[in-house]
N, C-alpha and C. Protein backbone atom coordinates (compact mmCIF):
# COMPACT_ATOMS: atom_id res chain seq x y z
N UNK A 1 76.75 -135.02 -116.53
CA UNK A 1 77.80 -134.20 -117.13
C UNK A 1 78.20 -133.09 -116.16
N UNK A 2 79.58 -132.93 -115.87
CA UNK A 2 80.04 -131.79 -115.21
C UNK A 2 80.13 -130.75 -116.34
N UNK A 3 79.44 -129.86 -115.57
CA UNK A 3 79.65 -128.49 -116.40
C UNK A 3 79.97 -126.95 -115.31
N UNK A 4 80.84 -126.29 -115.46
CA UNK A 4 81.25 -125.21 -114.54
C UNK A 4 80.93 -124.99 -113.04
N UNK A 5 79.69 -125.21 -112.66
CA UNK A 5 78.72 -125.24 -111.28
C UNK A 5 79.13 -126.78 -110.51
N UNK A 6 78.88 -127.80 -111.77
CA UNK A 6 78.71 -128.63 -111.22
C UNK A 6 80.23 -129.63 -110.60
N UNK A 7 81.43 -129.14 -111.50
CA UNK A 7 82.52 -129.47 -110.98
C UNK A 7 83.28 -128.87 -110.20
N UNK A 8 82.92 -127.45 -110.30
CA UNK A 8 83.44 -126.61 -108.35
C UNK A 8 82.47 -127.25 -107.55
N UNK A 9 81.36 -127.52 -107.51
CA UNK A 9 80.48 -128.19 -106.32
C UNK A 9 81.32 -129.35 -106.16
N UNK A 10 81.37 -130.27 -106.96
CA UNK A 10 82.22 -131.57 -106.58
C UNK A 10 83.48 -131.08 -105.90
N UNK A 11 84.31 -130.44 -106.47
CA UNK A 11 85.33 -130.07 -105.68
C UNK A 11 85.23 -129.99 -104.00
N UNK A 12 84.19 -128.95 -104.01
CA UNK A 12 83.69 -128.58 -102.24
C UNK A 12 83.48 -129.82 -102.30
N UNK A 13 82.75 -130.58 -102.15
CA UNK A 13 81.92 -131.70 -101.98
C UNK A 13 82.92 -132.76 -101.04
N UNK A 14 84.15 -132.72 -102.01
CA UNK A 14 85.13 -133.56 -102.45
C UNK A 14 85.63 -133.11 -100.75
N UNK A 15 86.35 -131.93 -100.56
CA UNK A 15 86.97 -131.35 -99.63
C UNK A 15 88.40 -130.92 -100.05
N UNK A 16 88.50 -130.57 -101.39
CA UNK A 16 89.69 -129.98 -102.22
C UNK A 16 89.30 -128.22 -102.18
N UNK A 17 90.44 -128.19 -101.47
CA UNK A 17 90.92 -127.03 -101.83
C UNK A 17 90.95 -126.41 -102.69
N UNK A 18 90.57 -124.87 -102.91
CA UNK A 18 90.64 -124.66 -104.43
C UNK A 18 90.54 -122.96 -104.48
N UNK A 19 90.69 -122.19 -105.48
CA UNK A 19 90.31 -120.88 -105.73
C UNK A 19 89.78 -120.29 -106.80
N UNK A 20 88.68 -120.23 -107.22
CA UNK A 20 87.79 -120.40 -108.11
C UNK A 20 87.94 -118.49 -108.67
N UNK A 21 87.77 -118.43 -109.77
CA UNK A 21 88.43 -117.02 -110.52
C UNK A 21 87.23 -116.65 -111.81
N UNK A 22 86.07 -115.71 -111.70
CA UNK A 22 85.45 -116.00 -113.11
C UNK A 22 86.40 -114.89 -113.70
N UNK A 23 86.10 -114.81 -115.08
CA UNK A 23 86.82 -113.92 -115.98
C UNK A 23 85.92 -114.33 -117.57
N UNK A 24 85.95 -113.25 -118.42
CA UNK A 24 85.61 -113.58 -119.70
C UNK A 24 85.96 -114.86 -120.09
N UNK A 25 85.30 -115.09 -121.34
CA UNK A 25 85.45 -116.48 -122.07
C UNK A 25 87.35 -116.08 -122.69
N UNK A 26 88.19 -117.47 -122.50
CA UNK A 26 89.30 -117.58 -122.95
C UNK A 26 89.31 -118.57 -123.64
N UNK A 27 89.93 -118.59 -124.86
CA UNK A 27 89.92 -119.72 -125.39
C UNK A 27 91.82 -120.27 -126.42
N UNK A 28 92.37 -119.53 -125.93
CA UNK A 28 93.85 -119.60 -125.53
C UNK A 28 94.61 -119.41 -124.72
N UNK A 29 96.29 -119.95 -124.35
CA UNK A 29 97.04 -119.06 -123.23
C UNK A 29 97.30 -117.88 -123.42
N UNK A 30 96.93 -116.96 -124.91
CA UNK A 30 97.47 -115.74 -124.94
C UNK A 30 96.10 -115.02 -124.25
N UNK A 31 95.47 -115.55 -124.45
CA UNK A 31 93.93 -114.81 -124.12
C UNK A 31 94.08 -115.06 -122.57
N UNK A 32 94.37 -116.02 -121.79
CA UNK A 32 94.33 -116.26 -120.86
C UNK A 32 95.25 -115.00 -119.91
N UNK A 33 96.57 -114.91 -120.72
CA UNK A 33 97.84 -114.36 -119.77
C UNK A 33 97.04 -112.82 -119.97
N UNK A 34 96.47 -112.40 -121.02
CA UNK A 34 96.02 -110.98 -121.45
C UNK A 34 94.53 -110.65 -120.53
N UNK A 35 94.01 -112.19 -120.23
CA UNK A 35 92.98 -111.66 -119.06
C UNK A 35 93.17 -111.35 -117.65
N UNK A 36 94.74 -111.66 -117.21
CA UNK A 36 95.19 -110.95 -116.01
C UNK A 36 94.50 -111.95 -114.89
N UNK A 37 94.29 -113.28 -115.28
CA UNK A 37 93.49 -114.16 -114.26
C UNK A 37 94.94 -114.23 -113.42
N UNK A 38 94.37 -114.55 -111.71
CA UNK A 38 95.50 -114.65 -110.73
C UNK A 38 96.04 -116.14 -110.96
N UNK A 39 97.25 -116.11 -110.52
CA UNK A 39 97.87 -117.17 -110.62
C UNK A 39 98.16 -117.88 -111.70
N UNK A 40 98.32 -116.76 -112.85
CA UNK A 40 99.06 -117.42 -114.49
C UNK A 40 100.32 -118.29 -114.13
N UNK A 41 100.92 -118.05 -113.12
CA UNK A 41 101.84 -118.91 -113.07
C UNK A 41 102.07 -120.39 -113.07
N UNK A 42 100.46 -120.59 -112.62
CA UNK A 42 100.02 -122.51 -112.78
C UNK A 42 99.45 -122.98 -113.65
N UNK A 43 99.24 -121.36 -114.76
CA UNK A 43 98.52 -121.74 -115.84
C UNK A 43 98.68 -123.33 -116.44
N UNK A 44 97.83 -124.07 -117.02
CA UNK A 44 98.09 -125.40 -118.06
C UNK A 44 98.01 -125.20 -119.63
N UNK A 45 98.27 -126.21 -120.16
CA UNK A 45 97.74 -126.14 -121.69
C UNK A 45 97.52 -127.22 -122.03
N UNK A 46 96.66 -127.87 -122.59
CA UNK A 46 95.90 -128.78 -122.13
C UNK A 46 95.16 -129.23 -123.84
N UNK A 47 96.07 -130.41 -124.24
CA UNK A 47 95.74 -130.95 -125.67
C UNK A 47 95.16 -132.31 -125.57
N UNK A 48 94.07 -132.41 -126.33
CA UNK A 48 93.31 -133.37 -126.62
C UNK A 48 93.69 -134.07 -128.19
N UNK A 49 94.22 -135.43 -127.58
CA UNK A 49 94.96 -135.76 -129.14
C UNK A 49 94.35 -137.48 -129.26
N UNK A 50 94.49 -137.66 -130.38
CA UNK A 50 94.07 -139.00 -130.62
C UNK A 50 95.34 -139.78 -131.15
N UNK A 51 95.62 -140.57 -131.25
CA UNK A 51 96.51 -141.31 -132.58
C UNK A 51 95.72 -142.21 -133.40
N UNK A 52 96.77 -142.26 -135.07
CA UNK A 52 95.88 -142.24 -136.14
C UNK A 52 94.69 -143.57 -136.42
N UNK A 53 94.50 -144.51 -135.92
CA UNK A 53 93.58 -145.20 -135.67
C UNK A 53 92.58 -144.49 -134.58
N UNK A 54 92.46 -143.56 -134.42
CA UNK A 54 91.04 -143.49 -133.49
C UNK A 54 90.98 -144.60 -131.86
N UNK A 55 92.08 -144.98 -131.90
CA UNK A 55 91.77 -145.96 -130.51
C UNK A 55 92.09 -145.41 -129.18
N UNK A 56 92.97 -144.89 -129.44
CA UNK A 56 93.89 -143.88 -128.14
C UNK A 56 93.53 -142.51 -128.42
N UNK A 57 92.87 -141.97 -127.28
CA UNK A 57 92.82 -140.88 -127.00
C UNK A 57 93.46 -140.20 -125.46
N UNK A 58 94.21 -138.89 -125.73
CA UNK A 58 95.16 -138.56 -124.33
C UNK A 58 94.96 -137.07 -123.97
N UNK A 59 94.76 -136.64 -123.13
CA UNK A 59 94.15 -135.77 -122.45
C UNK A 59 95.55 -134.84 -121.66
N UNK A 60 96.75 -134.68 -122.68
CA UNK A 60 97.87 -134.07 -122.33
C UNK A 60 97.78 -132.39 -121.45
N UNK A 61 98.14 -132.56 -120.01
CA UNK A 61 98.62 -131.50 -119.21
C UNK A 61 100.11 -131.01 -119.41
N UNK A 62 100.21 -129.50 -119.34
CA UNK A 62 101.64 -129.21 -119.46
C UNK A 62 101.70 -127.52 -119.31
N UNK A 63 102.57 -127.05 -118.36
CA UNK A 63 102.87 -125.62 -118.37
C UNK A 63 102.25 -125.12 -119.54
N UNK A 64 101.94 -123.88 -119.55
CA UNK A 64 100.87 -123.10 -120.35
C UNK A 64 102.14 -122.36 -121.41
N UNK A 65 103.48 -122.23 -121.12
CA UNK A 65 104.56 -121.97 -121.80
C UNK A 65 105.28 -122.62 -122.24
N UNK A 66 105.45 -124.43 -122.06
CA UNK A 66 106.10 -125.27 -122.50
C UNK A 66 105.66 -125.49 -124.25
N UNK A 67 106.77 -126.26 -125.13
CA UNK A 67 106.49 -126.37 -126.43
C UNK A 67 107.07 -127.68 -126.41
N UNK A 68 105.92 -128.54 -127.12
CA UNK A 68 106.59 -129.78 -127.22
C UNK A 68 106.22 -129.93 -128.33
N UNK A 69 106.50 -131.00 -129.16
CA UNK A 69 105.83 -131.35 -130.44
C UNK A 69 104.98 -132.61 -130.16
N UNK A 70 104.09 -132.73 -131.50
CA UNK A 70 103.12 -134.02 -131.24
C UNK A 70 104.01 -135.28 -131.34
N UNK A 71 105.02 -135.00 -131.96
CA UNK A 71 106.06 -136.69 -132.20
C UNK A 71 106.99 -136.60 -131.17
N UNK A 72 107.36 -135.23 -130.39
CA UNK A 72 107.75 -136.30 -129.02
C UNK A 72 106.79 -136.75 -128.23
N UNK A 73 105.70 -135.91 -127.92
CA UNK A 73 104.48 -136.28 -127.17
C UNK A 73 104.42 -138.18 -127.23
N UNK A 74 104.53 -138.29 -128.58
CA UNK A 74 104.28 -139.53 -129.64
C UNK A 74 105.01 -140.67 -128.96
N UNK A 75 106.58 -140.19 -129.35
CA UNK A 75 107.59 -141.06 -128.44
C UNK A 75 107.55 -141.20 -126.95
N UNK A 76 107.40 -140.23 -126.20
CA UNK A 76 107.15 -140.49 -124.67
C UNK A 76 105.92 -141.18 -124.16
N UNK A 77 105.27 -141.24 -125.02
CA UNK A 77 104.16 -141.94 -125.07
C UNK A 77 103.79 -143.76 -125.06
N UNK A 78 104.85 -143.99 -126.29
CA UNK A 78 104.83 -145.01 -126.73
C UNK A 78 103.63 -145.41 -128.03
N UNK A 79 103.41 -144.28 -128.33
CA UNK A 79 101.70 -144.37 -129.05
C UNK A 79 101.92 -144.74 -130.73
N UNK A 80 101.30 -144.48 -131.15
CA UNK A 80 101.37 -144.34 -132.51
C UNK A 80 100.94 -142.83 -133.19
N UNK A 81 101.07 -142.81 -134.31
CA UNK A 81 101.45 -141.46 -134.70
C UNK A 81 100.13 -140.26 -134.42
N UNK A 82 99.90 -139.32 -133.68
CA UNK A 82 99.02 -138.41 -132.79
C UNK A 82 98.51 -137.50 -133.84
N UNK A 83 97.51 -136.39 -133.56
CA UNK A 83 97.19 -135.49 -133.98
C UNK A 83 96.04 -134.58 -133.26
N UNK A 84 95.14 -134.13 -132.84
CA UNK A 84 94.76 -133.50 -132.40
C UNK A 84 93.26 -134.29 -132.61
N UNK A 85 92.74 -134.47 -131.50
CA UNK A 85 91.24 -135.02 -132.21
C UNK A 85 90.55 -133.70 -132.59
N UNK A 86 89.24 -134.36 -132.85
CA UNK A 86 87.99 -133.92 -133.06
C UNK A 86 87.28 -132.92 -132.52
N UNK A 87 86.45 -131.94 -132.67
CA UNK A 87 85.69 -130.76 -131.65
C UNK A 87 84.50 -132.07 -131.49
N UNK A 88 84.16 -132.61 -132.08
CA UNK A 88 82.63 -133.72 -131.59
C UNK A 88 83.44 -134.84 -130.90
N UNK A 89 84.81 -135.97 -131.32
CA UNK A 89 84.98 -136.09 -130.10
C UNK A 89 85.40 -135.67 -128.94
N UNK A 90 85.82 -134.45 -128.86
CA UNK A 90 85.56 -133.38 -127.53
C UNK A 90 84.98 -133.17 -126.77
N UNK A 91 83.17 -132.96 -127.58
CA UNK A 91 82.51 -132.89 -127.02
C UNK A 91 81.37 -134.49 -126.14
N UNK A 92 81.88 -135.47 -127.11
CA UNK A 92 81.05 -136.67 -127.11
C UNK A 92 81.98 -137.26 -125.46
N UNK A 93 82.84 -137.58 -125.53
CA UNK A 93 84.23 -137.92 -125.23
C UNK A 93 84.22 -136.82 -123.56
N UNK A 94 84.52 -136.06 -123.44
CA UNK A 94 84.39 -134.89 -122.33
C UNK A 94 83.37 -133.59 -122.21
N UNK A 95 82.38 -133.64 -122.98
CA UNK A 95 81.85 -132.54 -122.62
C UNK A 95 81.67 -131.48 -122.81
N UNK A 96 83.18 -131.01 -123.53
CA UNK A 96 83.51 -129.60 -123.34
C UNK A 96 83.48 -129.46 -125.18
N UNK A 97 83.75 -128.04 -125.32
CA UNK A 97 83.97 -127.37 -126.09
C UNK A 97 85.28 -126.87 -126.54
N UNK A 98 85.73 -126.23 -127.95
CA UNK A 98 87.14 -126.06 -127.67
C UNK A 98 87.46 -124.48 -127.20
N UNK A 99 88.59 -124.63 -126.51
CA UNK A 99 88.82 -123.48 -125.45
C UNK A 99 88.62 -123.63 -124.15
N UNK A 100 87.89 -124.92 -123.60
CA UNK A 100 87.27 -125.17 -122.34
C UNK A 100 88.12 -126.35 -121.98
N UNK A 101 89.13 -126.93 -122.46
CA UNK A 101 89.97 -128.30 -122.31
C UNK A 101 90.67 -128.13 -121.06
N UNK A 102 90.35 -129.16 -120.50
CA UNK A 102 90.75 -129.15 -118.92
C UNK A 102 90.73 -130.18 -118.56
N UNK A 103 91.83 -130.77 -117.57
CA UNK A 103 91.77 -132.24 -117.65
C UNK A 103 90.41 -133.02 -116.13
N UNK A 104 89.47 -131.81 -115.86
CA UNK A 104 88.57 -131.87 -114.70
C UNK A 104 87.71 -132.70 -116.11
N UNK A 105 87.48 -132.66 -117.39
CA UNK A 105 86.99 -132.98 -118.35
C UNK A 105 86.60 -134.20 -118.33
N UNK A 106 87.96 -135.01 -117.67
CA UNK A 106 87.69 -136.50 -117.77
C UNK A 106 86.88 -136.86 -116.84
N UNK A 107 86.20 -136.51 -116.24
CA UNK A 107 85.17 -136.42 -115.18
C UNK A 107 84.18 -137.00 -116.07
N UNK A 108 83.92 -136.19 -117.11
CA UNK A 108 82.43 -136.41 -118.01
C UNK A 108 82.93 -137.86 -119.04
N UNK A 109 83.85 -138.38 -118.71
CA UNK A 109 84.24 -139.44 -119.40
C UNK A 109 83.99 -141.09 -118.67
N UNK A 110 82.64 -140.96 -118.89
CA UNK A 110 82.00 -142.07 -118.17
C UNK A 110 82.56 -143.85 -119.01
N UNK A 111 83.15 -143.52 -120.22
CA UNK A 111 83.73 -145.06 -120.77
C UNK A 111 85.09 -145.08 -120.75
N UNK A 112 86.16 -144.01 -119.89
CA UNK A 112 87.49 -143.88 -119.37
C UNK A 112 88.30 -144.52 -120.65
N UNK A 113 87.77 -143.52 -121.80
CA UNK A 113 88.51 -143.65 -123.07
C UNK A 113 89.98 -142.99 -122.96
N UNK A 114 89.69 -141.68 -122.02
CA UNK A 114 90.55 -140.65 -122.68
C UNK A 114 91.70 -141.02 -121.92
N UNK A 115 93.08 -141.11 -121.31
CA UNK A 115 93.93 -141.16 -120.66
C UNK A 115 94.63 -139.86 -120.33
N UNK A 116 94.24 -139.32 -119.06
CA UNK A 116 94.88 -138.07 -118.77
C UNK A 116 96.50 -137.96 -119.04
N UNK A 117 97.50 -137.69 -119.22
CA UNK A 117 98.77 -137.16 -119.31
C UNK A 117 99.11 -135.90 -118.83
N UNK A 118 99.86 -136.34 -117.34
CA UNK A 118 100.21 -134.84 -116.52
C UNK A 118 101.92 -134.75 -116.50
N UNK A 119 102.45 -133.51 -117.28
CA UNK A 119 104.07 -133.49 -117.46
C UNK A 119 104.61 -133.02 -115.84
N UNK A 120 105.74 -133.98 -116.09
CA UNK A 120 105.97 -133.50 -114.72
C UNK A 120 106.51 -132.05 -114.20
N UNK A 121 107.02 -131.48 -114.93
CA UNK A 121 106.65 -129.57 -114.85
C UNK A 121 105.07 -129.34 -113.84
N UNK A 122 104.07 -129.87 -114.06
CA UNK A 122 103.48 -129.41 -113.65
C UNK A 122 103.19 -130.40 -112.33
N UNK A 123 103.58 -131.15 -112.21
CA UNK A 123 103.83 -131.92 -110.36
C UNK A 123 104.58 -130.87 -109.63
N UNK A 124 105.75 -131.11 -109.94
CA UNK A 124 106.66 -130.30 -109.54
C UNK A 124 105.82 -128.57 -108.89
N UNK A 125 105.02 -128.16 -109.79
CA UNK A 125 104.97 -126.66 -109.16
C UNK A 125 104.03 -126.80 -108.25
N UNK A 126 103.22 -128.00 -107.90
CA UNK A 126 102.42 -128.34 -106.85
C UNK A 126 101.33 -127.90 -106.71
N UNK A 127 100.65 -126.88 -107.74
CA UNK A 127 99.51 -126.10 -107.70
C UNK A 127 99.34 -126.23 -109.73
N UNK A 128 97.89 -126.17 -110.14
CA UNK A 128 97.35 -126.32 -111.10
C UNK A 128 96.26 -125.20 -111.48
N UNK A 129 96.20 -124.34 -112.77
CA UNK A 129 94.90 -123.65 -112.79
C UNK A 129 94.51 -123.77 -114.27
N UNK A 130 93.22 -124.62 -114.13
CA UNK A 130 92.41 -125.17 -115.03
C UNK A 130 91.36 -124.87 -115.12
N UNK A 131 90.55 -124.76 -116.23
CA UNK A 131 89.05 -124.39 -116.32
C UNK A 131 88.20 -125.46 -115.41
N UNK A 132 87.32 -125.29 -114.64
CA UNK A 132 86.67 -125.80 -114.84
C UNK A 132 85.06 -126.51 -115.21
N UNK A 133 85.99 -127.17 -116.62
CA UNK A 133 84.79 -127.86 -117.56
C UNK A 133 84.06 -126.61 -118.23
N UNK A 134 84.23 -124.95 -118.17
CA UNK A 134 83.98 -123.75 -118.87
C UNK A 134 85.07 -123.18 -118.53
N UNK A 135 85.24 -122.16 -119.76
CA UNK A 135 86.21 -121.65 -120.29
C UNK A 135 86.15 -120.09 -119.89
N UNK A 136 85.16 -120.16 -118.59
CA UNK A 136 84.51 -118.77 -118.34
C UNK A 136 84.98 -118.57 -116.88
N UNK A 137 85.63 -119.45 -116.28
CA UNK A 137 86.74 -119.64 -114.98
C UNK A 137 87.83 -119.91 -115.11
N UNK A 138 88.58 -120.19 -114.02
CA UNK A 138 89.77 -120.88 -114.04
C UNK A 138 89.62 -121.13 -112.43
N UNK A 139 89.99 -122.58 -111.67
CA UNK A 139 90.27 -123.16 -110.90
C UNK A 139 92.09 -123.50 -110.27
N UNK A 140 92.41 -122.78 -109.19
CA UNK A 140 93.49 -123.26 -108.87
C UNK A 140 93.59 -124.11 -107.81
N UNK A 141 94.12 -125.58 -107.72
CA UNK A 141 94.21 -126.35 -106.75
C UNK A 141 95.42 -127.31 -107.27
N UNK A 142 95.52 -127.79 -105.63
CA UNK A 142 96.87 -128.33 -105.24
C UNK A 142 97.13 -129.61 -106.49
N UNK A 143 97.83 -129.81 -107.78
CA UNK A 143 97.82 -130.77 -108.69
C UNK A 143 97.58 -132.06 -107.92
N UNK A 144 98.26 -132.53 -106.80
CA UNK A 144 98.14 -133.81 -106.31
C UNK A 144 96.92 -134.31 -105.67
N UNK A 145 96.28 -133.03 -105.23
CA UNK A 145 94.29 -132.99 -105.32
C UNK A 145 93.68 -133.63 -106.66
N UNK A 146 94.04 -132.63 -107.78
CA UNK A 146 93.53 -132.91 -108.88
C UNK A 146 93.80 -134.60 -109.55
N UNK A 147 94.89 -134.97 -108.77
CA UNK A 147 95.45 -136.84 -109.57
C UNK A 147 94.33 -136.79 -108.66
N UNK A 148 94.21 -136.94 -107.11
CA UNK A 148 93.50 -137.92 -106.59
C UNK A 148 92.18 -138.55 -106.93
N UNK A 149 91.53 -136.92 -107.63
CA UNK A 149 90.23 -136.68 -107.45
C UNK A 149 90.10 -137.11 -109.18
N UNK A 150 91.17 -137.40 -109.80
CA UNK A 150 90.60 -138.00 -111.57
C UNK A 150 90.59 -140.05 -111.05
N UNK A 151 91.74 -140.29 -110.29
CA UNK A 151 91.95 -141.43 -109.65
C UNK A 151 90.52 -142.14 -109.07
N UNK A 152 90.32 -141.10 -108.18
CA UNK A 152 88.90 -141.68 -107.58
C UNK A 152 87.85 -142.00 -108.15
N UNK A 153 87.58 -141.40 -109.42
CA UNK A 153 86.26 -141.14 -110.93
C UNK A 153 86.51 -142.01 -111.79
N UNK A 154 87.48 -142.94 -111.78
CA UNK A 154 87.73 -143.82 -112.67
C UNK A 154 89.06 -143.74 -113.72
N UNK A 155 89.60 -142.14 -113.34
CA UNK A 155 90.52 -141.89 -114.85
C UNK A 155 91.28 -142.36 -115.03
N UNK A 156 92.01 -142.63 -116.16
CA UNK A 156 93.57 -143.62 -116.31
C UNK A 156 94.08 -142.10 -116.37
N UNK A 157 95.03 -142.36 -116.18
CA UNK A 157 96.34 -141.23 -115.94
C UNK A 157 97.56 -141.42 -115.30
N UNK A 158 98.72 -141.07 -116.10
CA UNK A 158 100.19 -141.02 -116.35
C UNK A 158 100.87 -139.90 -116.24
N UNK A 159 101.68 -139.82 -115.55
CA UNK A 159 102.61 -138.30 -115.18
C UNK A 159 104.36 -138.74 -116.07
N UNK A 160 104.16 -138.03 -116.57
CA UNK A 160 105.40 -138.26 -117.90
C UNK A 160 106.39 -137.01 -117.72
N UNK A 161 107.57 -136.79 -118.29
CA UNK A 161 108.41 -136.05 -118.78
C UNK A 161 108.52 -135.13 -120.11
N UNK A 162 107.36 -134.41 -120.49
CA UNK A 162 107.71 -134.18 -121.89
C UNK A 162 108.92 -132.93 -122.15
């Protein structure tokens, strides 16, 4: 299991670039923008959703200010009808806790259930800042680092338009 130590080590490890930030526990973007962490501007927001059979689970990236709804999410998707999973499959599933959702998460997703979803807002700004795997940092690195390095671990992942 990656947990805070152990997924900045991979990072170095890796040879990704990165800028590692501790700060109090956050467990929203308002909490986040109010902790004055550097580089809010790459902030993410970062939803863990299932649709209503339990089969699909998606690991949605997206500007930390964007508003989408779960039924377009739904439609761009192609899915069936979404909702937010579980805090146990959260934790069973990635690891984490809620407030700690980060798509470095799918790391701890050793049966590549979850399917990352990165909006393209956040390609585009070319830089990403995500927990990582604790909610007691934030990690900024180059997004096209971050595909490579879910790519390389096994993750399914899709860069969409929401």
């Amino acid at each position: 299991m990656y947990g805070k130590a152990e997924t900045l080590q991979l990072l170095d490890q890796e040879g990704i670039v990165f800028e590692a930030y501790e700060h109090a526990a956050v467990f929203t973007v308002a909490e986040a923008i109010a902790a004055n962490i550097p580089h809010s501007e790459f902030g993410a927001k970062n939803l863990f959703l299932r649709d209503d059979k339990h089969r699909a689970y998606y690991l949605v990236v997206l500007p930390d200010q964007k508003s989408v709804s779960l039924r377009e999410i739904q439609g761009r998707l192609g899915s069936r009808r979404l909702s937010f999973a579980s805090d146990r499959d959260l934790a069973t599933m990635l690891g984490l806790i809620p407030g700690s959702v980060t798509p470095l998460g799918a790391l701890n997703d050793a049966e590549h259930r979850v399917e990352v979803i990165i909006d393209q807002e956040v390609i585009d700004a070319g830089y990403v800042a995500v927990h990582p795997c604790d909610n007691t940092a934030t990690a900024l690195l180059a997004t096209e680092d971050l595909i490579e390095l879910l790519r390389r671990h096994g993750s399914r992942l899709r860069v969409v338009t929401l």
